[in-house]
PDB file of N, CA and C in Angstrom:
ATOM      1  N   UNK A   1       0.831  -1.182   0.000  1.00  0.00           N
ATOM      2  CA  UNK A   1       0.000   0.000   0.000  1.00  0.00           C
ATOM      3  C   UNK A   1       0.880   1.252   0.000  1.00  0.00           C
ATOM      4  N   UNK A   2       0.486   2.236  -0.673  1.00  0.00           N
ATOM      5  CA  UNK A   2       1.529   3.401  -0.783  1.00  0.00           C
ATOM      6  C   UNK A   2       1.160   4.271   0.110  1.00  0.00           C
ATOM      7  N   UNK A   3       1.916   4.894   0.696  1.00  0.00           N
ATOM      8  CA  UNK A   3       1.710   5.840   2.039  1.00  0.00           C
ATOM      9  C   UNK A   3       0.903   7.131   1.312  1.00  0.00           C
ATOM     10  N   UNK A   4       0.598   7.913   2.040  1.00  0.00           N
ATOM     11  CA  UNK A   4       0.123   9.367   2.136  1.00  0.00           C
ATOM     12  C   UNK A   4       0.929   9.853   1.554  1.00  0.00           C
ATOM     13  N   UNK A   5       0.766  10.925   0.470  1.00  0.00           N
ATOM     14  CA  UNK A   5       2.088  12.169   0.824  1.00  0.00           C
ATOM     15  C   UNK A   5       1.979  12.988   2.178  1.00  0.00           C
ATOM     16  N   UNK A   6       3.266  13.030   2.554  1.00  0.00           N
ATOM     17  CA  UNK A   6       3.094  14.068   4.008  1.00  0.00           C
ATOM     18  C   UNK A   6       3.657  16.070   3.585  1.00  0.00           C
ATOM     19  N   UNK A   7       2.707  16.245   4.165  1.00  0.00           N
ATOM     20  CA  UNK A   7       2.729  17.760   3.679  1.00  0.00           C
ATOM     21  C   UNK A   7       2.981  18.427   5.162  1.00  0.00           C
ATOM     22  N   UNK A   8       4.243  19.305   4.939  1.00  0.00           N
ATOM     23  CA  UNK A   8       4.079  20.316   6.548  1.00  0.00           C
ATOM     24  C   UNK A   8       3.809  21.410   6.529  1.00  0.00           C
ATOM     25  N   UNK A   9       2.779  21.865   7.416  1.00  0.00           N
ATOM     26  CA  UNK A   9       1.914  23.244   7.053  1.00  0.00           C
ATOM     27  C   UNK A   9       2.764  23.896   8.309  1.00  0.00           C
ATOM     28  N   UNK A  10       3.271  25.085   8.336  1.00  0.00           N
ATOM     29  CA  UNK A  10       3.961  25.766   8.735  1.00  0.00           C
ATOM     30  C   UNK A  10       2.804  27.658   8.468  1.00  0.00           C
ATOM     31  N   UNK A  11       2.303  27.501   9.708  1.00  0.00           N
ATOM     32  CA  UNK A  11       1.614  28.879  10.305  1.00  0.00           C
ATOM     33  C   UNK A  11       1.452  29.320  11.662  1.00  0.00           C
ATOM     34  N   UNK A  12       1.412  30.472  11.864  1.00  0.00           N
ATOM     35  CA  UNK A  12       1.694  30.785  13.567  1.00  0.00           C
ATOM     36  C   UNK A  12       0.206  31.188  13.940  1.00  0.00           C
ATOM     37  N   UNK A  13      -0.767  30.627  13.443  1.00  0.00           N
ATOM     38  CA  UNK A  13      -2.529  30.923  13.337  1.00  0.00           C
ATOM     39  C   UNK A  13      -2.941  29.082  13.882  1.00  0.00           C
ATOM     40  N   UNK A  14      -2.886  28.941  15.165  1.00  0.00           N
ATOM     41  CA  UNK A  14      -3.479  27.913  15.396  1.00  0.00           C
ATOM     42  C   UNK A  14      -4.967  27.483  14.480  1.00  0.00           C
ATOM     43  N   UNK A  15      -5.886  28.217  14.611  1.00  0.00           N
ATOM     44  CA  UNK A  15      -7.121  27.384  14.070  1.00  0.00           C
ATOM     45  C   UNK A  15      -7.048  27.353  12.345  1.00  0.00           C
ATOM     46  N   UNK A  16      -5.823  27.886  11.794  1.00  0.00           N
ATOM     47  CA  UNK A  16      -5.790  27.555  10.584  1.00  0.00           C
ATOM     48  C   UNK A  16      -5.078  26.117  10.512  1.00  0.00           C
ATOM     49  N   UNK A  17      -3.786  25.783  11.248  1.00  0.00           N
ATOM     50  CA  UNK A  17      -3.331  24.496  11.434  1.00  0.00           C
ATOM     51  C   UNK A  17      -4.457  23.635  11.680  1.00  0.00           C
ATOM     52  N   UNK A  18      -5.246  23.985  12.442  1.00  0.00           N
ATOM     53  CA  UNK A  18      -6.300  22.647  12.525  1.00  0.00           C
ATOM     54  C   UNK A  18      -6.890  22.525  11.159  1.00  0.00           C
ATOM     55  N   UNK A  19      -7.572  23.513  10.640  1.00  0.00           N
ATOM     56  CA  UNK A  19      -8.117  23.562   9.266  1.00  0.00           C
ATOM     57  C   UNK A  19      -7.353  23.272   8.367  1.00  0.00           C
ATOM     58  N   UNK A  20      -6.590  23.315   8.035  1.00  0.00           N
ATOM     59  CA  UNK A  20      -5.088  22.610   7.179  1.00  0.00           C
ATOM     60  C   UNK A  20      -5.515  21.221   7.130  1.00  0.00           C
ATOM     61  N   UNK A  21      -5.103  20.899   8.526  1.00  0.00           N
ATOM     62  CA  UNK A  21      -4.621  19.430   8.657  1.00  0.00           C
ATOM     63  C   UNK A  21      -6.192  18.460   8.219  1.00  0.00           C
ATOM     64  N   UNK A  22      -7.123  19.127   9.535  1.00  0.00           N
ATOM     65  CA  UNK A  22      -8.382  18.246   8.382  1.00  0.00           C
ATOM     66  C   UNK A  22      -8.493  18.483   6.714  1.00  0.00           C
ATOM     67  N   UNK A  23      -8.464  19.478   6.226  1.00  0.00           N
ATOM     68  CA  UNK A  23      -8.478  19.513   4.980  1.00  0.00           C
ATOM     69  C   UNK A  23      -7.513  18.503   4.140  1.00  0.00           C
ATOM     70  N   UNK A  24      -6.346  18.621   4.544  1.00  0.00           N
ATOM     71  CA  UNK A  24      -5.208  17.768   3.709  1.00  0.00           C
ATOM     72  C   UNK A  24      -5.830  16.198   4.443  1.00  0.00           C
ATOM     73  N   UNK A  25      -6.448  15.240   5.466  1.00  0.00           N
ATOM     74  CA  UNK A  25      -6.358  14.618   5.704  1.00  0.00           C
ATOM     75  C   UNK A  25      -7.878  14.192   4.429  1.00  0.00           C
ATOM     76  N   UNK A  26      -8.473  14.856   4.554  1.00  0.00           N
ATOM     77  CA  UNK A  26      -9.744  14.608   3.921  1.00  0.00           C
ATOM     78  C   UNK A  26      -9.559  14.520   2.311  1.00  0.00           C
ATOM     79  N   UNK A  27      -8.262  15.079   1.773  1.00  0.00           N
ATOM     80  CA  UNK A  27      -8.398  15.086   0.355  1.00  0.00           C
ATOM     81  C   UNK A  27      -6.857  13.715   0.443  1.00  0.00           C
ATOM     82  N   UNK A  28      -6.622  12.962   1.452  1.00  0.00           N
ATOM     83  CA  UNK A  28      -5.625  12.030   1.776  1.00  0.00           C
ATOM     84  C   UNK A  28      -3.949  12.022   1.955  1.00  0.00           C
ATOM     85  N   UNK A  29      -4.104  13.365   2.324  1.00  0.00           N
ATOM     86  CA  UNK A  29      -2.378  13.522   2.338  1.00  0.00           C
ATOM     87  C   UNK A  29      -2.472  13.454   3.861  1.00  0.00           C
ATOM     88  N   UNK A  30      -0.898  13.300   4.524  1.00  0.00           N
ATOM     89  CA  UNK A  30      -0.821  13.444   6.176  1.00  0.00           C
ATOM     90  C   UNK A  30       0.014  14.712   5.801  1.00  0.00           C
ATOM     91  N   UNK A  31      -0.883  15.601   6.880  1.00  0.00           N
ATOM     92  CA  UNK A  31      -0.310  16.451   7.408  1.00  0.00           C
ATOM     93  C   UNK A  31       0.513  16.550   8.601  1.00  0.00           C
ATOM     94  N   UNK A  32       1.249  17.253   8.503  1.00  0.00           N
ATOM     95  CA  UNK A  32       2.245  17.584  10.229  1.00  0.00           C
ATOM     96  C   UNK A  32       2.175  19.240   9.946  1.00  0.00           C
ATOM     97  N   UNK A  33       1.918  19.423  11.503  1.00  0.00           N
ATOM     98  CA  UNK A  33       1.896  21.232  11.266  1.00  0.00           C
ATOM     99  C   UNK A  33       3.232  21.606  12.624  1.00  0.00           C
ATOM    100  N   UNK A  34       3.788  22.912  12.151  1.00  0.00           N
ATOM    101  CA  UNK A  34       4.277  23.676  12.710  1.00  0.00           C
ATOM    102  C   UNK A  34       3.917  25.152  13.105  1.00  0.00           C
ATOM    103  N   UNK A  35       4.365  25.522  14.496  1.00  0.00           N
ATOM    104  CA  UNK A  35       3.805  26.740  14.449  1.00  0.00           C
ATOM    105  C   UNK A  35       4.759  28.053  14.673  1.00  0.00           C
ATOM    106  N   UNK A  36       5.850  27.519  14.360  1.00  0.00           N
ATOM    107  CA  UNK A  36       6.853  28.890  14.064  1.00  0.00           C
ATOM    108  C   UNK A  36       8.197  28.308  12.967  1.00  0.00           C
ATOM    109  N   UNK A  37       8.927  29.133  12.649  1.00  0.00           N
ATOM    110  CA  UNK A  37       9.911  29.116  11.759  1.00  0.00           C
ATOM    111  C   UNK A  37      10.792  27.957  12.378  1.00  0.00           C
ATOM    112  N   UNK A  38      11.395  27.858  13.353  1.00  0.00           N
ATOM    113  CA  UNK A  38      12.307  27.052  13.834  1.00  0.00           C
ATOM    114  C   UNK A  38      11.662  25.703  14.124  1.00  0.00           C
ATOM    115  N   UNK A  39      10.360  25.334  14.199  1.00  0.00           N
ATOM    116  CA  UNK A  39      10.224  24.238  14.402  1.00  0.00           C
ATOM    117  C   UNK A  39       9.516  23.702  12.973  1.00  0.00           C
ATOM    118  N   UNK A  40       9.542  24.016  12.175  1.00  0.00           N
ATOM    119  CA  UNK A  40       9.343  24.235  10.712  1.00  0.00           C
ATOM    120  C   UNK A  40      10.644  23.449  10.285  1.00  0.00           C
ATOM    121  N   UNK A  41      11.402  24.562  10.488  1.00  0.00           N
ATOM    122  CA  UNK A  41      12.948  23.919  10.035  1.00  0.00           C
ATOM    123  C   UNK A  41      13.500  22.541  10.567  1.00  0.00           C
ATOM    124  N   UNK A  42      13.411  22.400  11.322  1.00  0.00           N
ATOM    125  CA  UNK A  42      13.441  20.902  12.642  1.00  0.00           C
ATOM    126  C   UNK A  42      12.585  19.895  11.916  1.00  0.00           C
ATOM    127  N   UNK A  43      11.210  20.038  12.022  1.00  0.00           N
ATOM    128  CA  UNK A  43      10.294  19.324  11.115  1.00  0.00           C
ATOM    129  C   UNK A  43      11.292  18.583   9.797  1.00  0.00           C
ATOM    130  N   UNK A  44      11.400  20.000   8.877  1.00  0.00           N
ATOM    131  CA  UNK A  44      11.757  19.330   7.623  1.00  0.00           C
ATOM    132  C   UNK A  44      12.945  18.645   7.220  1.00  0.00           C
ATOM    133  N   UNK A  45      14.321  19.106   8.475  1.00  0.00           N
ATOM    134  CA  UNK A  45      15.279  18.369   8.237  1.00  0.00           C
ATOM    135  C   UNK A  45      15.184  16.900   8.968  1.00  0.00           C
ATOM    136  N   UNK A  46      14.354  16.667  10.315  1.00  0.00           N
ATOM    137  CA  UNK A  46      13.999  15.568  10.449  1.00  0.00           C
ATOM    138  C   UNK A  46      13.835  14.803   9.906  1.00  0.00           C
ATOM    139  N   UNK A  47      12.875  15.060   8.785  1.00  0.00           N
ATOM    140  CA  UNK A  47      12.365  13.743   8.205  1.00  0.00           C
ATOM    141  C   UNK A  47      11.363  14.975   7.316  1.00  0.00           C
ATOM    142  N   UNK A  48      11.886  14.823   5.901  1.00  0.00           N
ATOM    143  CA  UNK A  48      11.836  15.584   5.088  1.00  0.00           C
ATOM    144  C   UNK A  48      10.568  15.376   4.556  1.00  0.00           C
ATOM    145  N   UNK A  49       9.256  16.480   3.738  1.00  0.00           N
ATOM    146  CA  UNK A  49       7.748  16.239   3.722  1.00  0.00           C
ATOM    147  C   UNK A  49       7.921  15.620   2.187  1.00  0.00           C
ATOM    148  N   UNK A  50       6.725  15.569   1.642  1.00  0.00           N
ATOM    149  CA  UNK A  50       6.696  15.660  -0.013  1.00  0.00           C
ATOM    150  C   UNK A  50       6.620  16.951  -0.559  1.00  0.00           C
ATOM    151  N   UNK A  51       6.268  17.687   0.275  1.00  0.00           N
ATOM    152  CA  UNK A  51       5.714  19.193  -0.044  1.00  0.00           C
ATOM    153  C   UNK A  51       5.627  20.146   1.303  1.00  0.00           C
ATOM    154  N   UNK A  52       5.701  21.261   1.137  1.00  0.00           N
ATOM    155  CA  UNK A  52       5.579  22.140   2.184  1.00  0.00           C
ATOM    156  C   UNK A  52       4.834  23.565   1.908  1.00  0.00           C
ATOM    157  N   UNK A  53       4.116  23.790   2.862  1.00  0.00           N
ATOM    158  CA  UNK A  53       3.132  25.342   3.115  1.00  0.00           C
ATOM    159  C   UNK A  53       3.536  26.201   3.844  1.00  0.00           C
ATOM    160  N   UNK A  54       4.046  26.808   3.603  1.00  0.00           N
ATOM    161  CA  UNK A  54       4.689  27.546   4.444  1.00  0.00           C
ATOM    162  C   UNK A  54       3.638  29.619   4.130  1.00  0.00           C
ATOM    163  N   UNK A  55       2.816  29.710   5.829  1.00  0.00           N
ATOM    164  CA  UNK A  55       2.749  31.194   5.950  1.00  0.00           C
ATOM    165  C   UNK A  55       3.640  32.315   5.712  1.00  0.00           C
ATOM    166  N   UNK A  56       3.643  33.261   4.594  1.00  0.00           N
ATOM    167  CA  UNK A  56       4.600  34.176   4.660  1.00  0.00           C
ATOM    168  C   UNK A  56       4.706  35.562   5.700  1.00  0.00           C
ATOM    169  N   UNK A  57       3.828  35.391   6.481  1.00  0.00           N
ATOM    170  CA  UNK A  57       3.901  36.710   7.439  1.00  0.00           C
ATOM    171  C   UNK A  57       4.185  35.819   8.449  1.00  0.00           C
ATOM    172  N   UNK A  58       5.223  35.792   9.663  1.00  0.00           N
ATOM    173  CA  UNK A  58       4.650  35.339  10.815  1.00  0.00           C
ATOM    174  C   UNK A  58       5.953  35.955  11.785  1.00  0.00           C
ATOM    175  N   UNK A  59       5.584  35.945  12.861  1.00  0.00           N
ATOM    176  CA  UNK A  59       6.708  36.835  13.781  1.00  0.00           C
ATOM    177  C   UNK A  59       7.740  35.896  13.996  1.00  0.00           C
ATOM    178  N   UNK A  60       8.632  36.093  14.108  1.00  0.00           N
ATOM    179  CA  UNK A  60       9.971  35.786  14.481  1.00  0.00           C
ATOM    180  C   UNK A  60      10.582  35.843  13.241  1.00  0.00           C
ATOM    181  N   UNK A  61      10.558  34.552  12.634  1.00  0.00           N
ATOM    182  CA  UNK A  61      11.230  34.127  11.472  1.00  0.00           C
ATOM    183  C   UNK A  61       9.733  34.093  10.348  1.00  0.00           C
ATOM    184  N   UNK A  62       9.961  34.810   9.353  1.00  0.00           N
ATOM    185  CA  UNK A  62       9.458  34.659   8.440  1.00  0.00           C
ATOM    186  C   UNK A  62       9.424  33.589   7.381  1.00  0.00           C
ATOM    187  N   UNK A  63       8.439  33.122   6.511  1.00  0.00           N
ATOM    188  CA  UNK A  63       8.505  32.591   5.431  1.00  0.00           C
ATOM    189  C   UNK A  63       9.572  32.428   4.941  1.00  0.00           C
ATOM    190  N   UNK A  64       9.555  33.650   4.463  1.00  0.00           N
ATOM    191  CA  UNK A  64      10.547  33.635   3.028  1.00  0.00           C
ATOM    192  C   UNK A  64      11.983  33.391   4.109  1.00  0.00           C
ATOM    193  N   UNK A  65      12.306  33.765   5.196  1.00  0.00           N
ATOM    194  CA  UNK A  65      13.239  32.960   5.965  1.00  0.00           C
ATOM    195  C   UNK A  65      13.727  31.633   6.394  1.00  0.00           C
ATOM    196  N   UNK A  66      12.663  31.034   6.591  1.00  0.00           N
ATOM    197  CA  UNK A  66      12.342  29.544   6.501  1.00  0.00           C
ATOM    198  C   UNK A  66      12.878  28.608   5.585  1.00  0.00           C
ATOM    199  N   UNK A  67      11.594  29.530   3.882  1.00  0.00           N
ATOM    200  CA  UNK A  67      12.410  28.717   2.708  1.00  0.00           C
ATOM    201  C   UNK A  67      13.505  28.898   2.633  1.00  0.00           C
ATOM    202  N   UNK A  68      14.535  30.437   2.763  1.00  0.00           N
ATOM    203  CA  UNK A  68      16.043  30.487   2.269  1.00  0.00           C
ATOM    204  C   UNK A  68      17.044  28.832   3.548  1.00  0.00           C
ATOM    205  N   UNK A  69      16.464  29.006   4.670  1.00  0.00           N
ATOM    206  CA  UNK A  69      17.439  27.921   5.381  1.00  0.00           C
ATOM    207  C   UNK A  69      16.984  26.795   5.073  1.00  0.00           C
ATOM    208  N   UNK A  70      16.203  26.328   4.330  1.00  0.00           N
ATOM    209  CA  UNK A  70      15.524  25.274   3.691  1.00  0.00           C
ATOM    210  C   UNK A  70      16.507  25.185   2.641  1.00  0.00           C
ATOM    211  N   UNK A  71      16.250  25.951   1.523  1.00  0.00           N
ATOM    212  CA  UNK A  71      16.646  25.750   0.664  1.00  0.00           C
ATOM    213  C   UNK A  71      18.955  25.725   0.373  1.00  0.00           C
ATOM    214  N   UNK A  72      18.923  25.869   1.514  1.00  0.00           N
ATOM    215  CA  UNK A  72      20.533  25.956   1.914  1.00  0.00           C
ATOM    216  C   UNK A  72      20.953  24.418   2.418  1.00  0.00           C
ATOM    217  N   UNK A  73      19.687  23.875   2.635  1.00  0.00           N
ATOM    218  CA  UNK A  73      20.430  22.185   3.098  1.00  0.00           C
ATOM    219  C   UNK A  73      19.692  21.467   2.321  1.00  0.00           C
ATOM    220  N   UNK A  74      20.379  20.555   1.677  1.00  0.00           N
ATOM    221  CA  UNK A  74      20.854  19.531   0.776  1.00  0.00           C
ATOM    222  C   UNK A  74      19.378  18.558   0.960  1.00  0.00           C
ATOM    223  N   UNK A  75      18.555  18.207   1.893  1.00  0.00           N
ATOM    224  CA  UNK A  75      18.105  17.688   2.588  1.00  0.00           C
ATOM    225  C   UNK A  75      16.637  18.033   1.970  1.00  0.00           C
ATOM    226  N   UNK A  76      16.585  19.035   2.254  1.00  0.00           N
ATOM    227  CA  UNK A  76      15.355  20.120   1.500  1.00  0.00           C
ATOM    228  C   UNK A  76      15.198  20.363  -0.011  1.00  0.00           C
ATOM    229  N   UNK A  77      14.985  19.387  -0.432  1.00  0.00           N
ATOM    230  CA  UNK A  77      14.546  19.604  -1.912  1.00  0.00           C
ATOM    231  C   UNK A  77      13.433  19.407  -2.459  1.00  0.00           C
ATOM    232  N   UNK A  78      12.626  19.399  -1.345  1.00  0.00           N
ATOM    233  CA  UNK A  78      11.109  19.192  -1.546  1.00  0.00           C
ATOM    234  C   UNK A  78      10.314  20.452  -2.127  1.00  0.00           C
ATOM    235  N   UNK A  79       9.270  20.324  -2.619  1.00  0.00           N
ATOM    236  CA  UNK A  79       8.783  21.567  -3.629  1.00  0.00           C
ATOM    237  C   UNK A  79       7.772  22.509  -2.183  1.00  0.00           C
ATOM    238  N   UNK A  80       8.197  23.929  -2.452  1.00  0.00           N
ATOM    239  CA  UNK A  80       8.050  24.691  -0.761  1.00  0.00           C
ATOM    240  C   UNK A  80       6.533  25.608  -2.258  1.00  0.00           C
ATOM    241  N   UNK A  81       5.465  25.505  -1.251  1.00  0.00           N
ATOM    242  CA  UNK A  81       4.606  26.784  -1.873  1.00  0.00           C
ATOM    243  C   UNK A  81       4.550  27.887  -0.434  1.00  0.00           C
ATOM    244  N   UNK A  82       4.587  29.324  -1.266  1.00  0.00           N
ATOM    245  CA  UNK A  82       4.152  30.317  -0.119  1.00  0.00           C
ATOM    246  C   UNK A  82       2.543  30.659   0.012  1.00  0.00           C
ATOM    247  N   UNK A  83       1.879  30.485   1.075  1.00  0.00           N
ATOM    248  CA  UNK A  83       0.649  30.866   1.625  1.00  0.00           C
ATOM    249  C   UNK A  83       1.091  32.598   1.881  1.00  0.00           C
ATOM    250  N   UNK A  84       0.168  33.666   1.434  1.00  0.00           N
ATOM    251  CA  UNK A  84       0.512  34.768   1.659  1.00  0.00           C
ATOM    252  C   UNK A  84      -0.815  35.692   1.065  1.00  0.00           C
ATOM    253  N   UNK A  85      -1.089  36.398   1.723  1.00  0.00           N
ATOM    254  CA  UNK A  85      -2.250  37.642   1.351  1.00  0.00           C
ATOM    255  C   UNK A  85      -1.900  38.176   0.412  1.00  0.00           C
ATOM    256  N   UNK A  86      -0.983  38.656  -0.028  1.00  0.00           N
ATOM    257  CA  UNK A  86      -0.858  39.275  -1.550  1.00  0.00           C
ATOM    258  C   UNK A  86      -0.065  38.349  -2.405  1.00  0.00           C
ATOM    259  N   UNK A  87      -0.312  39.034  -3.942  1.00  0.00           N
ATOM    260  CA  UNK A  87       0.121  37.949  -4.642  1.00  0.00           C
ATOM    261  C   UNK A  87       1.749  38.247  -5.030  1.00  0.00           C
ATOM    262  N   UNK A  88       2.338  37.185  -5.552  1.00  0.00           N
ATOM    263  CA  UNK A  88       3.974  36.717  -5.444  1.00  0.00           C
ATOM    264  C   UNK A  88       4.212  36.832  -7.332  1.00  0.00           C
ATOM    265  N   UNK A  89       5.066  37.306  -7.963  1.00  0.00           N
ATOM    266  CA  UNK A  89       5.275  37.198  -9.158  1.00  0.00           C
ATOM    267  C   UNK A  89       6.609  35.962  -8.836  1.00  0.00           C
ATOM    268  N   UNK A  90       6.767  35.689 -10.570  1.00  0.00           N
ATOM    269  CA  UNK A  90       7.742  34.602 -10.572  1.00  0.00           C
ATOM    270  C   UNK A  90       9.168  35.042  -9.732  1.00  0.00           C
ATOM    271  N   UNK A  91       9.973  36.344  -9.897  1.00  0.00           N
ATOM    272  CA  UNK A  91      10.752  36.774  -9.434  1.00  0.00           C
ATOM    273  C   UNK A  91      10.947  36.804  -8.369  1.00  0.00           C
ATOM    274  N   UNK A  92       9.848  37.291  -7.086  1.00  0.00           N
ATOM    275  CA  UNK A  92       9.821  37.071  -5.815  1.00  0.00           C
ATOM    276  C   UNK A  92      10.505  35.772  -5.714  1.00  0.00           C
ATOM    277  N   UNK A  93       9.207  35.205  -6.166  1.00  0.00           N
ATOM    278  CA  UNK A  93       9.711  33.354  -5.758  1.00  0.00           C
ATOM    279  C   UNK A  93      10.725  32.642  -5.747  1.00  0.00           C
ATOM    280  N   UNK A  94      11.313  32.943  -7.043  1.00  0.00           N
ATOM    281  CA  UNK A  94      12.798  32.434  -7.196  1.00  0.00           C
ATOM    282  C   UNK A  94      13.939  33.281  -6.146  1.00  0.00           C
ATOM    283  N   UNK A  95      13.686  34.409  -6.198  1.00  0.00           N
ATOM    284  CA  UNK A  95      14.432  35.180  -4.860  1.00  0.00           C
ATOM    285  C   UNK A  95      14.205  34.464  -3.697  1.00  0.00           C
ATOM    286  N   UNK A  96      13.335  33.907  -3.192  1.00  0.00           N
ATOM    287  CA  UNK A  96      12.977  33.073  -2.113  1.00  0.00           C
ATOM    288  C   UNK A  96      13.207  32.040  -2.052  1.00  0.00           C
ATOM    289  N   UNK A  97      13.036  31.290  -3.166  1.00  0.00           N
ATOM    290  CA  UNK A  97      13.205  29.714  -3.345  1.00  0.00           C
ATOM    291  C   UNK A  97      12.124  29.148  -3.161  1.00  0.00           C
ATOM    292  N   UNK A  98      10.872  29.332  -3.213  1.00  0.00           N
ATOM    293  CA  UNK A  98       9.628  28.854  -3.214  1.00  0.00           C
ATOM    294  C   UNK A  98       9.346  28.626  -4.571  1.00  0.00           C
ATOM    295  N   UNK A  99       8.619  27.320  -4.949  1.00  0.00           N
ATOM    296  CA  UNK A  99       7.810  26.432  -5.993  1.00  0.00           C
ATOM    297  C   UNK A  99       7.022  27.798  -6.334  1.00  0.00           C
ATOM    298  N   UNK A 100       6.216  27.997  -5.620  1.00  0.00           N
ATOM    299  CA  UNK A 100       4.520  28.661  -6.285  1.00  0.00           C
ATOM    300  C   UNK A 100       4.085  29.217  -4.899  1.00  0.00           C
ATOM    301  N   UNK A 101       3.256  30.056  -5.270  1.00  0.00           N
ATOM    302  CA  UNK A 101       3.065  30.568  -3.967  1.00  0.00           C
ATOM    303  C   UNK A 101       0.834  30.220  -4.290  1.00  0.00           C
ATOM    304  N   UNK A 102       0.278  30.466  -2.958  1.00  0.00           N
ATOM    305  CA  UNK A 102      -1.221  29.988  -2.979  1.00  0.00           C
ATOM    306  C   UNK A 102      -1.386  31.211  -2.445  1.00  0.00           C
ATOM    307  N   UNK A 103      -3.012  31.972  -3.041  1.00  0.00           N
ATOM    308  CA  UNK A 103      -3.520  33.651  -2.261  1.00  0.00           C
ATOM    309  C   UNK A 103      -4.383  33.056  -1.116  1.00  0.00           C
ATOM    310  N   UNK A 104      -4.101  33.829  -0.214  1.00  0.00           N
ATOM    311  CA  UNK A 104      -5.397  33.404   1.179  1.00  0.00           C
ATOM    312  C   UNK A 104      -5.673  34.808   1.113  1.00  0.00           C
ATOM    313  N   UNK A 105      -7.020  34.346   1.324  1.00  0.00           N
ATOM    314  CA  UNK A 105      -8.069  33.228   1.197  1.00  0.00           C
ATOM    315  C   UNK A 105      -7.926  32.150   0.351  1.00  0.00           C
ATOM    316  N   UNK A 106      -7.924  31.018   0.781  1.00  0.00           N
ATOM    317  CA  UNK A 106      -7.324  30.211  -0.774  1.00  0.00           C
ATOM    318  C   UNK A 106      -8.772  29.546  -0.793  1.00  0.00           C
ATOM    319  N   UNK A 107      -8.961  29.055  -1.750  1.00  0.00           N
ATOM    320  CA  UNK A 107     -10.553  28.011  -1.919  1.00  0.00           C
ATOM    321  C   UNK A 107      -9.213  26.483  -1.969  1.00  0.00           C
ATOM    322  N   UNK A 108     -10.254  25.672  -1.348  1.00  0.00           N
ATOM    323  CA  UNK A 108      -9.595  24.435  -0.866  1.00  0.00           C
ATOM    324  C   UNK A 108      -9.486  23.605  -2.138  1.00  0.00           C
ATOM    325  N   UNK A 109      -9.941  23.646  -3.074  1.00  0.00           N
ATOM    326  CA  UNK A 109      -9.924  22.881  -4.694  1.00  0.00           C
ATOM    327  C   UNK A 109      -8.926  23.405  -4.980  1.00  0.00           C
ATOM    328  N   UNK A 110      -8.737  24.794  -5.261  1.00  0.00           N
ATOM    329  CA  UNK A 110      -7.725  25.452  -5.607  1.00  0.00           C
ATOM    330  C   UNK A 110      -6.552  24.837  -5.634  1.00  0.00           C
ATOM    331  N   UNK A 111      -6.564  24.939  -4.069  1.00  0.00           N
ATOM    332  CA  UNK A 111      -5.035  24.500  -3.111  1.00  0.00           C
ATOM    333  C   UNK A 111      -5.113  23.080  -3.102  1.00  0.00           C
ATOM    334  N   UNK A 112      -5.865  22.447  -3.185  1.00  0.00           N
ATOM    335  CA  UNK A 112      -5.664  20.585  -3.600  1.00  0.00           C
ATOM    336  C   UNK A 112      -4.782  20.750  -4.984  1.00  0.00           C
ATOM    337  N   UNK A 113      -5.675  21.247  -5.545  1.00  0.00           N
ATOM    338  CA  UNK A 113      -4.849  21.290  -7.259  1.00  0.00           C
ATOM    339  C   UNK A 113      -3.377  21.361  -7.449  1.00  0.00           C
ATOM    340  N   UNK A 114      -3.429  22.597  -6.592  1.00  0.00           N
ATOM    341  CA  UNK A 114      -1.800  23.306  -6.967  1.00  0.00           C
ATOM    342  C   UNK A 114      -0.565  21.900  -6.073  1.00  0.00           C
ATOM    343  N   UNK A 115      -1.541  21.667  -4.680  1.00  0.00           N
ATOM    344  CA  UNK A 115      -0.055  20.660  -4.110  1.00  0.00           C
ATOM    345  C   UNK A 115      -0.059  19.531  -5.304  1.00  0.00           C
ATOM    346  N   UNK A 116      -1.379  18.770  -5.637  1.00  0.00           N
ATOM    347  CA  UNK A 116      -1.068  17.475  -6.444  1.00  0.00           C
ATOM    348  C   UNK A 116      -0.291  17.610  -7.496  1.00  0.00           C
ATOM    349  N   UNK A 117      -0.439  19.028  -8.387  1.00  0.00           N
ATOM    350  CA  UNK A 117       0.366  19.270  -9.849  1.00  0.00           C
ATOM    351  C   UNK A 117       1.875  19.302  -9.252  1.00  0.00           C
ATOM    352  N   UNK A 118       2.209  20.160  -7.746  1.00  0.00           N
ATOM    353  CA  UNK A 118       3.095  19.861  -7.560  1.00  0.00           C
ATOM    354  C   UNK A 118       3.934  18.872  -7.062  1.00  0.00           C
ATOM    355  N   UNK A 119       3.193  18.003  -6.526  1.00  0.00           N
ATOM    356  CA  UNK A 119       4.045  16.294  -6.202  1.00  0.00           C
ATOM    357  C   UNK A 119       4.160  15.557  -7.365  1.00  0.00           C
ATOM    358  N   UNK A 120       3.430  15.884  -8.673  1.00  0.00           N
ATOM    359  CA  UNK A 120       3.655  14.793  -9.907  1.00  0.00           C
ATOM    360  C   UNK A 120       4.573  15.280 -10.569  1.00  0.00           C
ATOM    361  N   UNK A 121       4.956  16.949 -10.664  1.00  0.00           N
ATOM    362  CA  UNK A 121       6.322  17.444 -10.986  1.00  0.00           C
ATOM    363  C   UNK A 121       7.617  16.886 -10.616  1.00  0.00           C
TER     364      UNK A 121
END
């Protein structure tokens, strides 16, 4: 039997982590959530996701902070989307090192879509 993809949702908004995680469990991925930058990072070098969500506003360590120490270990080559209120052109992204970024409010089809296109990449 083939496992879940595991996806780590990384936001400092508790009742969105809950909403995450049922959502991704319901469309069959396992989720693991984090709720700040450093345990984000811990998470993914642990035991690395298929994919990652990462909030771009959040206090301490930011997003786009997250992905750059992500994207600095070897380990982390998993495809990172940014969750963020405004929208991200291609340039941002690649400055960041983020896959694609998702608009929140996101509609949950939406955001099913975008992780699956991105795990078959």
């Amino acid at each position: 039997m083939k496992s879940r993809p595991r996806i780590l949702v990384v936001d400092d908004d508790a009742p969105i982590l809950v909403l995450m995680k049922n959502v991704l469990r319901e469309f069959g991925f396992e989720a693991i959530v984090a709720s700040d930058g450093a345990q984000a990072i811990a998470a993914a070098r642990n035991a690395p996701p298929d994919l990652m969500l990462v909030d771009r506003h959040m206090p301490g360590m930011n997003g786009d902070e997250v992905v750059k120490a992500l994207r600095n270990d070897a380990r982390c080559r998993f495809p990172i989307l940014i969750l963020s209120g405004e929208p991200l052109d291609q340039k941002e992204l690649d400055g960041i090192g983020a896959n694609g970024a998702v608009l929140k409010p996101f509609d949950v089809e939406a955001l099913i879509d975008e992780i699956r296109a991105r795990l078959e990449s």
